[in-house]
C-alpha atoms as a PDB file:
ATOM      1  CA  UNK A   1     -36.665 -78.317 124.484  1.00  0.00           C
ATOM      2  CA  UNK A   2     -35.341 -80.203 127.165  1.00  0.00           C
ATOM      3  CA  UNK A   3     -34.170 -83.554 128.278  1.00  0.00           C
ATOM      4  CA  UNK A   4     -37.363 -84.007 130.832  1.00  0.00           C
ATOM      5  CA  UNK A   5     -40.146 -86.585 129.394  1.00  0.00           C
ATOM      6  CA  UNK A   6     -43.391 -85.809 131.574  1.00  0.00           C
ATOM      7  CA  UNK A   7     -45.657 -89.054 132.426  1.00  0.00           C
ATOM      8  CA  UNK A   8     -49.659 -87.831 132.808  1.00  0.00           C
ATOM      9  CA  UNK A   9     -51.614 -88.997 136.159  1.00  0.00           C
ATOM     10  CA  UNK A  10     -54.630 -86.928 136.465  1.00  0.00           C
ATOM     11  CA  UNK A  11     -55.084 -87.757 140.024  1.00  0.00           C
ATOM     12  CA  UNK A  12     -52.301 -86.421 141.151  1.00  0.00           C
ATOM     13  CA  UNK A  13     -52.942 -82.958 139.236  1.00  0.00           C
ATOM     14  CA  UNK A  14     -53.583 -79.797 140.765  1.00  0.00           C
ATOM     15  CA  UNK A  15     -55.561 -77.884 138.825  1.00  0.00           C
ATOM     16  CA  UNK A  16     -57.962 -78.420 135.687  1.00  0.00           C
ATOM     17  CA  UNK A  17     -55.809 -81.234 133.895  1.00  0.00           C
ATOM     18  CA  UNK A  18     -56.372 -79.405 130.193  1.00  0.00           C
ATOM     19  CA  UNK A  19     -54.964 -76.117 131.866  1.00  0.00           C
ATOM     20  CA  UNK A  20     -51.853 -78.269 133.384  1.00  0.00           C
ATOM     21  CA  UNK A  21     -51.564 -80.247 129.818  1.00  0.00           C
ATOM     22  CA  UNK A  22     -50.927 -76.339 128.060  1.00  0.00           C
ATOM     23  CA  UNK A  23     -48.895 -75.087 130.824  1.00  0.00           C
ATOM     24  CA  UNK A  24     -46.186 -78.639 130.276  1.00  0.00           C
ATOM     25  CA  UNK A  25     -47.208 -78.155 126.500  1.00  0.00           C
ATOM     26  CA  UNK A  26     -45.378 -74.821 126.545  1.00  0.00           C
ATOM     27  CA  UNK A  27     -42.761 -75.583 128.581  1.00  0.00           C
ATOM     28  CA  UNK A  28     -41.345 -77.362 125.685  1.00  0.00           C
ATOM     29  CA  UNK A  29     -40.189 -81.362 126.996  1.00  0.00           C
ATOM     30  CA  UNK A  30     -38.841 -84.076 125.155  1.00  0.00           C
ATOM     31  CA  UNK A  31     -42.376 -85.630 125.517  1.00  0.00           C
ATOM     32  CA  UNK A  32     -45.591 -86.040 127.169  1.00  0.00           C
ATOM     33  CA  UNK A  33     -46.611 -90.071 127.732  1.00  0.00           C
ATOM     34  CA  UNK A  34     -50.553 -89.606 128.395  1.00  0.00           C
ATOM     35  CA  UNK A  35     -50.726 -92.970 130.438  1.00  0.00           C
ATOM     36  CA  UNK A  36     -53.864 -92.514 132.076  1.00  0.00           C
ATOM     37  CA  UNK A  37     -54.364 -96.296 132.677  1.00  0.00           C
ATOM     38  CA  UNK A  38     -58.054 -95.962 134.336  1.00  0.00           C
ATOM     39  CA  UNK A  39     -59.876 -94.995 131.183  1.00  0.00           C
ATOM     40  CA  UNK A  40     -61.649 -96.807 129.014  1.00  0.00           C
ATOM     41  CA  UNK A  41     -60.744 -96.818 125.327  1.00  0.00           C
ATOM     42  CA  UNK A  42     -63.218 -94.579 124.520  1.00  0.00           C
ATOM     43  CA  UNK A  43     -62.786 -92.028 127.265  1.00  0.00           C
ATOM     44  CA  UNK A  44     -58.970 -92.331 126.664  1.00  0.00           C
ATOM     45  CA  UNK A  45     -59.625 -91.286 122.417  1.00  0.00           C
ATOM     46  CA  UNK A  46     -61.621 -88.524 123.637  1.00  0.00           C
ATOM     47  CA  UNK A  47     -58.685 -87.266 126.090  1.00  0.00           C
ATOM     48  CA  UNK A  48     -55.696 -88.179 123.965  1.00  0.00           C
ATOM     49  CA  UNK A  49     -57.419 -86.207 120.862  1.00  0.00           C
ATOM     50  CA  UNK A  50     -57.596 -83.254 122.939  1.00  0.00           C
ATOM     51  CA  UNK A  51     -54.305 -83.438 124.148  1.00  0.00           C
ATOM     52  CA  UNK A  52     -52.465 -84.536 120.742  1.00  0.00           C
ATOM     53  CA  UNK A  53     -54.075 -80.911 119.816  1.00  0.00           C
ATOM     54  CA  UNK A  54     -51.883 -79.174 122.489  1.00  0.00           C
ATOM     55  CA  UNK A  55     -49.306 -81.268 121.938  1.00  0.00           C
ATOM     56  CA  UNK A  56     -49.063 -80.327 118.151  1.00  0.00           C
ATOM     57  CA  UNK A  57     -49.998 -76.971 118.677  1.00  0.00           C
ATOM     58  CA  UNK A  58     -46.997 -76.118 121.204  1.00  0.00           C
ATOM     59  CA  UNK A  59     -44.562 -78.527 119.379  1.00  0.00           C
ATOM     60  CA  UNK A  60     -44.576 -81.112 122.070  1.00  0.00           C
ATOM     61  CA  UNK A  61     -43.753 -84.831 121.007  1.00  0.00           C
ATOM     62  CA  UNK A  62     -46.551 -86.566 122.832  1.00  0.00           C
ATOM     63  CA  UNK A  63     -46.550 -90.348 123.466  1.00  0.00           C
ATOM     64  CA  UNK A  64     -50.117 -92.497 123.726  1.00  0.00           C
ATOM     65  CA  UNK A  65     -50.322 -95.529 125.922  1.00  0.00           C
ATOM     66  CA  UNK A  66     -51.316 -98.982 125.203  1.00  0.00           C
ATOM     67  CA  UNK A  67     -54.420 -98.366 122.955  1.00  0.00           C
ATOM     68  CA  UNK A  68     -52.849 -99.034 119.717  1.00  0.00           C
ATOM     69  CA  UNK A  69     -56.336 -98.574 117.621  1.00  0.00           C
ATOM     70  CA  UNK A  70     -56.490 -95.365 119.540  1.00  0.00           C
ATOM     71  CA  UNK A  71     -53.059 -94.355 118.394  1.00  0.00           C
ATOM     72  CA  UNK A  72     -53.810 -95.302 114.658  1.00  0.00           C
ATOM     73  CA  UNK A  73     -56.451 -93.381 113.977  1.00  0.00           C
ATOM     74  CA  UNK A  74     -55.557 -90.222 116.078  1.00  0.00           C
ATOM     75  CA  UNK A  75     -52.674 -90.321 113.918  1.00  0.00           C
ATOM     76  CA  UNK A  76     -49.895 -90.418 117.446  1.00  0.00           C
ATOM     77  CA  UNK A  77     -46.621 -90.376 116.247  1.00  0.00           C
ATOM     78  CA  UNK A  78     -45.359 -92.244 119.309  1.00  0.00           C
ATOM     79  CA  UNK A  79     -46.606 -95.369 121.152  1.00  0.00           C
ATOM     80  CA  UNK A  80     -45.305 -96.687 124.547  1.00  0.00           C
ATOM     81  CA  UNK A  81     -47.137 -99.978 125.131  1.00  0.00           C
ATOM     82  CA  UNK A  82     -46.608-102.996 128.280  1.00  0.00           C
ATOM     83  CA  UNK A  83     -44.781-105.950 126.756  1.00  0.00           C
ATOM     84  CA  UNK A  84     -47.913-107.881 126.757  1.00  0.00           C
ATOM     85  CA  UNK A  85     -49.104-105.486 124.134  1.00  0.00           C
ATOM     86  CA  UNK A  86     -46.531-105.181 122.190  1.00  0.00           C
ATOM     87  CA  UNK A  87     -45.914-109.063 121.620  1.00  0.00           C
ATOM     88  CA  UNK A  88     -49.323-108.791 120.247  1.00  0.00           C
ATOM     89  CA  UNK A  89     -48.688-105.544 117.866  1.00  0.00           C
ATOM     90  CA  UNK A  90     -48.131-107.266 114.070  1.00  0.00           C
ATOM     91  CA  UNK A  91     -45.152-105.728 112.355  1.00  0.00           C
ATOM     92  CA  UNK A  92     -47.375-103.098 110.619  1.00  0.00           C
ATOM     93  CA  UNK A  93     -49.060-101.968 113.521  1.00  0.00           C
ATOM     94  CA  UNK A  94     -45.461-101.734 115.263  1.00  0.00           C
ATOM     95  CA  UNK A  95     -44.190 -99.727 112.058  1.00  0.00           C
ATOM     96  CA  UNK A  96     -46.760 -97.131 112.260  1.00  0.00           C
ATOM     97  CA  UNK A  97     -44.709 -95.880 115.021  1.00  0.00           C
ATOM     98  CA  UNK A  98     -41.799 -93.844 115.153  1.00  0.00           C
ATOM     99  CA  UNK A  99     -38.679 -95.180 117.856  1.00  0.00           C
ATOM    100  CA  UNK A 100     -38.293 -92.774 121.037  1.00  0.00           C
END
């Protein structure tokens, strides 16, 4: 594993973004933060469960963004929120979280 945390854009992705998601998967980081900030909540659950599946698959730690409902029930281990957000997180939902 290595030091290298890898932030998602899927805009700036060559290739079929699943097929680059497995490839960074494998490769082993510290992390992947799936911050793809122009999806709705539901099109961002539908993307993160997919990718929490590679994630857990290769042994990946992988980081959701800022939908903490989506987090919760997907079960992410790891949420990286704006400070807006995570004024508004009560201590529970903040403690479902592990530090990173």
């Amino acid at each position: 594993m290595s030091e290298i945390l890898c932030v998602t854009s899927r805009a700036l992705c060559r290739g079929p973004f699943p097929d680059r998601i497995e490839a960074i998967a494998a490769a082993r980081p510290a992390g992947i933060l799936l911050r793809e900030k122009d999806l709705s909540e539901g099109e961002y659950r539908r993307l993160a469960g997919r990718v929490l599946e590679v994630c857990r698959r290769a042994g990946t730690p992988c980081i959701l963004h800022s939908f903490v409902d989506v987090a919760a029930a997907l079960n992410a281990p790891a949420l990286h929120v704006p400070l807006p957000v995570l004024r508004g997180m009560s201590a529970g939902e903040k403690g479902r979280f592990q530090a990173c």
